[in-house]
Protein backbone atom coordinates (compact mmCIF):
# COMPACT_ATOMS: atom_id res chain seq x y z
CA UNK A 1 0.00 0.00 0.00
CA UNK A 2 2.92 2.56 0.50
CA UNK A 3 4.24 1.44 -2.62
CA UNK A 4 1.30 2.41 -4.27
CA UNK A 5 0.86 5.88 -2.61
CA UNK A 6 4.84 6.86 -3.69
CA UNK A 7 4.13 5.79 -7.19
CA UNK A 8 1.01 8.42 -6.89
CA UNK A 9 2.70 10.71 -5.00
CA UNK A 10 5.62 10.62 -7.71
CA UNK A 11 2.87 11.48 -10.51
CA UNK A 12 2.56 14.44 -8.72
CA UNK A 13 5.98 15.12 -8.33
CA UNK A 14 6.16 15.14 -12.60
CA UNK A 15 3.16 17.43 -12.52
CA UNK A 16 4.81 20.04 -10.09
CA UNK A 17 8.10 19.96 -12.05
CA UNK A 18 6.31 20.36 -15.17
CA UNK A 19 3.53 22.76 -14.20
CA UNK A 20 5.51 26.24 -13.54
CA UNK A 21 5.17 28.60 -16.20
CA UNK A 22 8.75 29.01 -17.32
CA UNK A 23 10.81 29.34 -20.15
CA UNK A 24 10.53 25.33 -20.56
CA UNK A 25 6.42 26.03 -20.45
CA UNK A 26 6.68 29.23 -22.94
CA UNK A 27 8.73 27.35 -25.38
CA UNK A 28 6.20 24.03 -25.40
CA UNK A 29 3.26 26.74 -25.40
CA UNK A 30 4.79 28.72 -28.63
CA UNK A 31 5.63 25.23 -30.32
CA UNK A 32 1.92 24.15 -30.07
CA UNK A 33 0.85 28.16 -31.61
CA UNK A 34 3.29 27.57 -34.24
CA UNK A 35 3.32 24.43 -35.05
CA UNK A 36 0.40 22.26 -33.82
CA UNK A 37 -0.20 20.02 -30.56
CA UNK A 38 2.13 17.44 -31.81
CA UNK A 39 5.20 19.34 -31.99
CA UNK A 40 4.01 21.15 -28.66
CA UNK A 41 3.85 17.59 -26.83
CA UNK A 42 7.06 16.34 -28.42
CA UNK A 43 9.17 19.88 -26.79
CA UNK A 44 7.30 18.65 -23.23
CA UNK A 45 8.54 15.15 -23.51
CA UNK A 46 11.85 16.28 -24.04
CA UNK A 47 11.51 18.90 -20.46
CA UNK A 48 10.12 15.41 -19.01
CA UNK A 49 13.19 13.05 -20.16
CA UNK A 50 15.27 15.85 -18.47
CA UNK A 51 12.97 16.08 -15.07
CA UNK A 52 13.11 12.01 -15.36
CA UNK A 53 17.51 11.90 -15.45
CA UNK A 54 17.77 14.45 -12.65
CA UNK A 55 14.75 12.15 -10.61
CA UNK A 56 16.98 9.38 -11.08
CA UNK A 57 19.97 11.45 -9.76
CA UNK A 58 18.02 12.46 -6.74
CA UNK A 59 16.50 8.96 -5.63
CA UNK A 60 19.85 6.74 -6.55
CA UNK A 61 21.53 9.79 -3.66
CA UNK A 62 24.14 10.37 -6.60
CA UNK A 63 25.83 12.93 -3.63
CA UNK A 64 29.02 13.12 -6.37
CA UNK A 65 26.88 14.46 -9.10
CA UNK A 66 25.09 17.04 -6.73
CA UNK A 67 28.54 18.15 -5.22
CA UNK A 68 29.57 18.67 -8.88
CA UNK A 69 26.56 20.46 -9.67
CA UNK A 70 26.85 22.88 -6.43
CA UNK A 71 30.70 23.57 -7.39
CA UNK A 72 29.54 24.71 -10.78
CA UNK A 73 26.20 26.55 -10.36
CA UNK A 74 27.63 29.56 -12.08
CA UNK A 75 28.68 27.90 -15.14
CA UNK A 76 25.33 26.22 -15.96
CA UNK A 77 23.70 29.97 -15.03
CA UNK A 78 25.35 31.24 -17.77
CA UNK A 79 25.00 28.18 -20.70
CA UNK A 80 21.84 28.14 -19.74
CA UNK A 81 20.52 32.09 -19.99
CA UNK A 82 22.87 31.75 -23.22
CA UNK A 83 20.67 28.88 -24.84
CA UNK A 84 17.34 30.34 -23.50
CA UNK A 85 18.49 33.50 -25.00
CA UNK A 86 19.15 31.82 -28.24
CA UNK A 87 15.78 29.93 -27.83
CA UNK A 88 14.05 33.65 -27.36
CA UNK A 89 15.58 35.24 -30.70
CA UNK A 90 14.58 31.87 -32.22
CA UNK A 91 11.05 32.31 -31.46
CA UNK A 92 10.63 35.93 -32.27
CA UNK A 93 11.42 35.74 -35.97
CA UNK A 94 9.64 32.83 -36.78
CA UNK A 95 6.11 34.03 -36.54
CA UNK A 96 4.00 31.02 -37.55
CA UNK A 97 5.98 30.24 -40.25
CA UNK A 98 3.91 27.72 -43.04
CA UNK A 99 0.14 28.06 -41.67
CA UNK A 100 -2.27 26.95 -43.46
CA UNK A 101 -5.43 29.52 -43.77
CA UNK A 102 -9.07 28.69 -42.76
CA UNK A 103 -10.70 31.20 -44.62
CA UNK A 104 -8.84 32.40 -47.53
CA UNK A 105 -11.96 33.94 -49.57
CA UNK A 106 -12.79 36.51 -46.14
CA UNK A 107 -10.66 39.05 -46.56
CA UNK A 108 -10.02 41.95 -43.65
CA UNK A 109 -10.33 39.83 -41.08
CA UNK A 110 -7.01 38.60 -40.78
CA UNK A 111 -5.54 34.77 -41.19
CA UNK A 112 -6.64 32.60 -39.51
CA UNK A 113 -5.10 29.42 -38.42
CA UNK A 114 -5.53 25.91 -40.13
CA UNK A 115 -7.83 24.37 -37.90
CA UNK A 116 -6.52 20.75 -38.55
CA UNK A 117 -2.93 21.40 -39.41
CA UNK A 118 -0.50 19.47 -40.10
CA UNK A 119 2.22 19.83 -37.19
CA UNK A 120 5.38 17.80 -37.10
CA UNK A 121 5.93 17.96 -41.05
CA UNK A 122 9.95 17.02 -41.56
CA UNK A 123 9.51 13.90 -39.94
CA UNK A 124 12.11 12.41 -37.73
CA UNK A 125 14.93 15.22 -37.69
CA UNK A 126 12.02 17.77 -36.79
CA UNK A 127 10.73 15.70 -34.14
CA UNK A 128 14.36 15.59 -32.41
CA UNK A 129 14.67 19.19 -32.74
CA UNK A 130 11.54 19.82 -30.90
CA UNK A 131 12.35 16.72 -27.92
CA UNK A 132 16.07 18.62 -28.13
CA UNK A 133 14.84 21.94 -27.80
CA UNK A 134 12.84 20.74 -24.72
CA UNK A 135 15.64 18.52 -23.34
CA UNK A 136 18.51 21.02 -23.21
CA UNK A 137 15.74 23.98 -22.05
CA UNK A 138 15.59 21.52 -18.89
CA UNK A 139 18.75 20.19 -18.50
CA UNK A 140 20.58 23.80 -18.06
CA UNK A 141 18.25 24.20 -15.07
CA UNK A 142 20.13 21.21 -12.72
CA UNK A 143 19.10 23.22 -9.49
CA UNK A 144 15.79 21.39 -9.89
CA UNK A 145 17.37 18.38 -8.42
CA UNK A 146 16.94 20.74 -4.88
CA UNK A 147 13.36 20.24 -5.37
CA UNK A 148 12.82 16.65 -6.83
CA UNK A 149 15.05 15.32 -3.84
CA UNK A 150 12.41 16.59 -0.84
CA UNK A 151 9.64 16.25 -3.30
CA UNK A 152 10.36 12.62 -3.49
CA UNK A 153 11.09 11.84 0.13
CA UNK A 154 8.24 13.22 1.19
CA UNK A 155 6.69 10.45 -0.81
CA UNK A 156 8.91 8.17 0.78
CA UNK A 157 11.60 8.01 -2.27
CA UNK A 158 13.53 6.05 -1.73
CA UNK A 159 12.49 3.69 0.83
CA UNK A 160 14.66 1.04 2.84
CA UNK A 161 13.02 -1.93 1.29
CA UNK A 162 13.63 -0.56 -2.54
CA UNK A 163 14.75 -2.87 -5.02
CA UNK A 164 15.17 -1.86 -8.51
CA UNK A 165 12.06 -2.34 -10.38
CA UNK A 166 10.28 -0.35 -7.43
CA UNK A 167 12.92 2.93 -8.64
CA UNK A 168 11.71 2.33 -12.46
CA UNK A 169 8.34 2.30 -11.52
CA UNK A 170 8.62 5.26 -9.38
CA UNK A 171 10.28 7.04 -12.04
CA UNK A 172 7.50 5.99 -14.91
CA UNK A 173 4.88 7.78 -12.62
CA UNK A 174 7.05 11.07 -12.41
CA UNK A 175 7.19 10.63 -15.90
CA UNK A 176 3.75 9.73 -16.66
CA UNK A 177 2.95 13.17 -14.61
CA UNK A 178 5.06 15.11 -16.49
CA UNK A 179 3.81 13.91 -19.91
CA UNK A 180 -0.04 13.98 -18.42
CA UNK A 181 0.61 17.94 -17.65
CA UNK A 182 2.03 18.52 -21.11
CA UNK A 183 -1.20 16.94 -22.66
CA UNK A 184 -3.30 19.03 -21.02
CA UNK A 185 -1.39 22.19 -21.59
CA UNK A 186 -1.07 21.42 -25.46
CA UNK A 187 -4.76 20.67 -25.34
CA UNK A 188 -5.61 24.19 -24.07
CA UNK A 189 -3.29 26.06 -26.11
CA UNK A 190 -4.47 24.17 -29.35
CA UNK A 191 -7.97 24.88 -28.72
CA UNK A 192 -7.21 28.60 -28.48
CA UNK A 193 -4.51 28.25 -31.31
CA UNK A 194 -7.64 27.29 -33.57
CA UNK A 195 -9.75 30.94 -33.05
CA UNK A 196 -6.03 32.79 -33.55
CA UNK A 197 -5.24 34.82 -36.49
CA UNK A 198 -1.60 34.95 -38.11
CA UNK A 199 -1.24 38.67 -36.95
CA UNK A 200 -1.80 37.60 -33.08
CA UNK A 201 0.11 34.57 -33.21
CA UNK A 202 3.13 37.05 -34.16
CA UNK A 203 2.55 39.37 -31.27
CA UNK A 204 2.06 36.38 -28.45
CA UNK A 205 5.73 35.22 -30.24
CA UNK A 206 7.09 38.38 -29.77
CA UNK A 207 5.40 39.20 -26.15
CA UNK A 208 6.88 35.00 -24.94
CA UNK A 209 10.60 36.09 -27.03
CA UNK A 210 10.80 39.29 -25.08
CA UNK A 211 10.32 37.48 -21.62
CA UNK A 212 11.99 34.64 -22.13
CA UNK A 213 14.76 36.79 -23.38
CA UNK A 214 14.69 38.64 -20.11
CA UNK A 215 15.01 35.75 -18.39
CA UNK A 216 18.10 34.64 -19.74
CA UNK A 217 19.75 38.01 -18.74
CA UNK A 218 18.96 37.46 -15.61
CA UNK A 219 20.44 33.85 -15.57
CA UNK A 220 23.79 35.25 -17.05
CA UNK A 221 23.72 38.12 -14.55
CA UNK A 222 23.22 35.40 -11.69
CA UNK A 223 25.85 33.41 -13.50
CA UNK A 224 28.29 36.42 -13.69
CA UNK A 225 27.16 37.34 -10.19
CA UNK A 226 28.40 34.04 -9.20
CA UNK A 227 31.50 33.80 -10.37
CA UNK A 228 32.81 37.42 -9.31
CA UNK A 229 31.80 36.25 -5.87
CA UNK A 230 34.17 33.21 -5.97
C-alpha cells in the first residue's frame, strides 16, 4: 500500500516539475501556436526526459553528481541564460511560419489558423529538434534536483526496502505526470490556437521572445554574479 501511494505521489511530483510557467512552459506553449499540438507535446517530452535523469539522480543519492553540480552553479547559469536566450531570438522571428489559412476567400479579417494542421511535417529530424529543444531547455536548469530530492522523500523516495524495479516504476509515474501535464497544456493552447489569427500569433511570439529573453539576462547576470563572488 505505501508502494502504491509513492508511485502516486511521484505522478505528482512530474506534474509540479512540469507545471511552472517558465521558459521550458513558454517554449512548449509557442511550439503548439506555431506548429500544432504534436510538436508542442514532443518539446514537453523532451523537459520530461530531463525532469526524469535528474529524478533518477536524486533517488539513486548520486551525492558526487550534486557536489559537482553545487561547485559549478555559475557555469550552468550562464550556458543556460545563453541557450534560452538563443531559444528567445529563435522564437521571435519565426512568426507562424507555413500556416495553413481557414478562410482564404474573407478578406479583412485577418488569417486565420488551419484548424486541422499538419504539425510535425519534416519527420524524424524535426521531431528531435523539438524533444532537443525541450531537453537542453531543462537540462541547463540542474538546481531542480533541490526540489525533486524533498519532493520525493516526502513520498517516501527512496524507501529502505527498494529494489530496482520499485525505482523504475517510481520514475515511470514522475514521468507519466510530467507527460499527463504537457497533454493538457497542449490541449488548451491548441484549442485557443484554432480561433487565432496569423497577426496575433506574431505578437504572443514576440510578447513569450521578449520574456523569455529577459530571463536569460537574468540567468547570465546570476551566473556572472556568481562567479565574481568566488
Amino acid at each position: 500500500m505505501d508502494f502504491v501511494i509513492s508511485c502516486l505521489g511521484c505522478v505528482l511530483v512530474g506534474i509540479i516539475l512540469s507545471a511552472p510557467m517558465g521558459p521550458v512552459g513558454m517554449l512548449c506553449v509557442q511550439q503548439t501556436l506555431n506548429h500544432g499540438r504534436r510538436t508542442g507535446m514532443l518539446t514537453g517530452f523532451g523537459a520530461a526526459l530531463s525532469d526524469w535523469f535528474y529524478c533518477w539522480v536524486a533517488a539513486l543519492s548520486m551525492t558526487l553528481i550534486i557536489s559537482f553540480i553545487e561547485r559549478h552553479t555559475a557555469a550552468f547559469a550562464i550556458v543556460g541564460g545563453v541557450l534560452l536566450a538563443v531559444f528567445s531570438i529563435m522564437m521571435g522571428r519565426r512568426p507562424g511560419q507555413g500556416q495553413a489559412l481557414q478562410h482564404p476567400e474573407r478578406p479583412g479579417q485577418g488569417q486565420a489558423l488551419h484548424r486541422g494542421g499538419h504539425p510535425g511535417q519534416g519527420g524524424t529530424l524535426k521531431a528531435g529538434r523539438s524533444i532537443g529543444a525541450g531537453f537542453v531547455l531543462a537540462f541547463s536548469n540542474p538546481l531542480i534536483i533541490f526540489l525533486i530530492m524533498p519532493l520525493l522523500m516526502y513520498f517516501g523516495v527512496p524507501a529502505p526496502y527498494y529494489r530496482w524495479w520499485h525505482y523504475i516504476i517510481c520514475m515511470l509515474a514522475v514521468m507519466a505526470g510530467a507527460m499527463l501535464w504537457w497533454l493538457m497544456v497542449t490541449w488548451v493552447v491548441d484549442r485557443w490556437r484554432r480561433r487565432m489569427t496569423l497577426r496575433t500569433l506574431h505578437r504572443v511570439n514576440l510578447v513569450m521572445a521578449a520574456i523569455m529573453l529577459a530571463l536569460a539576462g537574468y540567468s547570465v547576470w546570476r551566473g556572472v554574479h556568481l562567479l565574481l563572488a568566488l
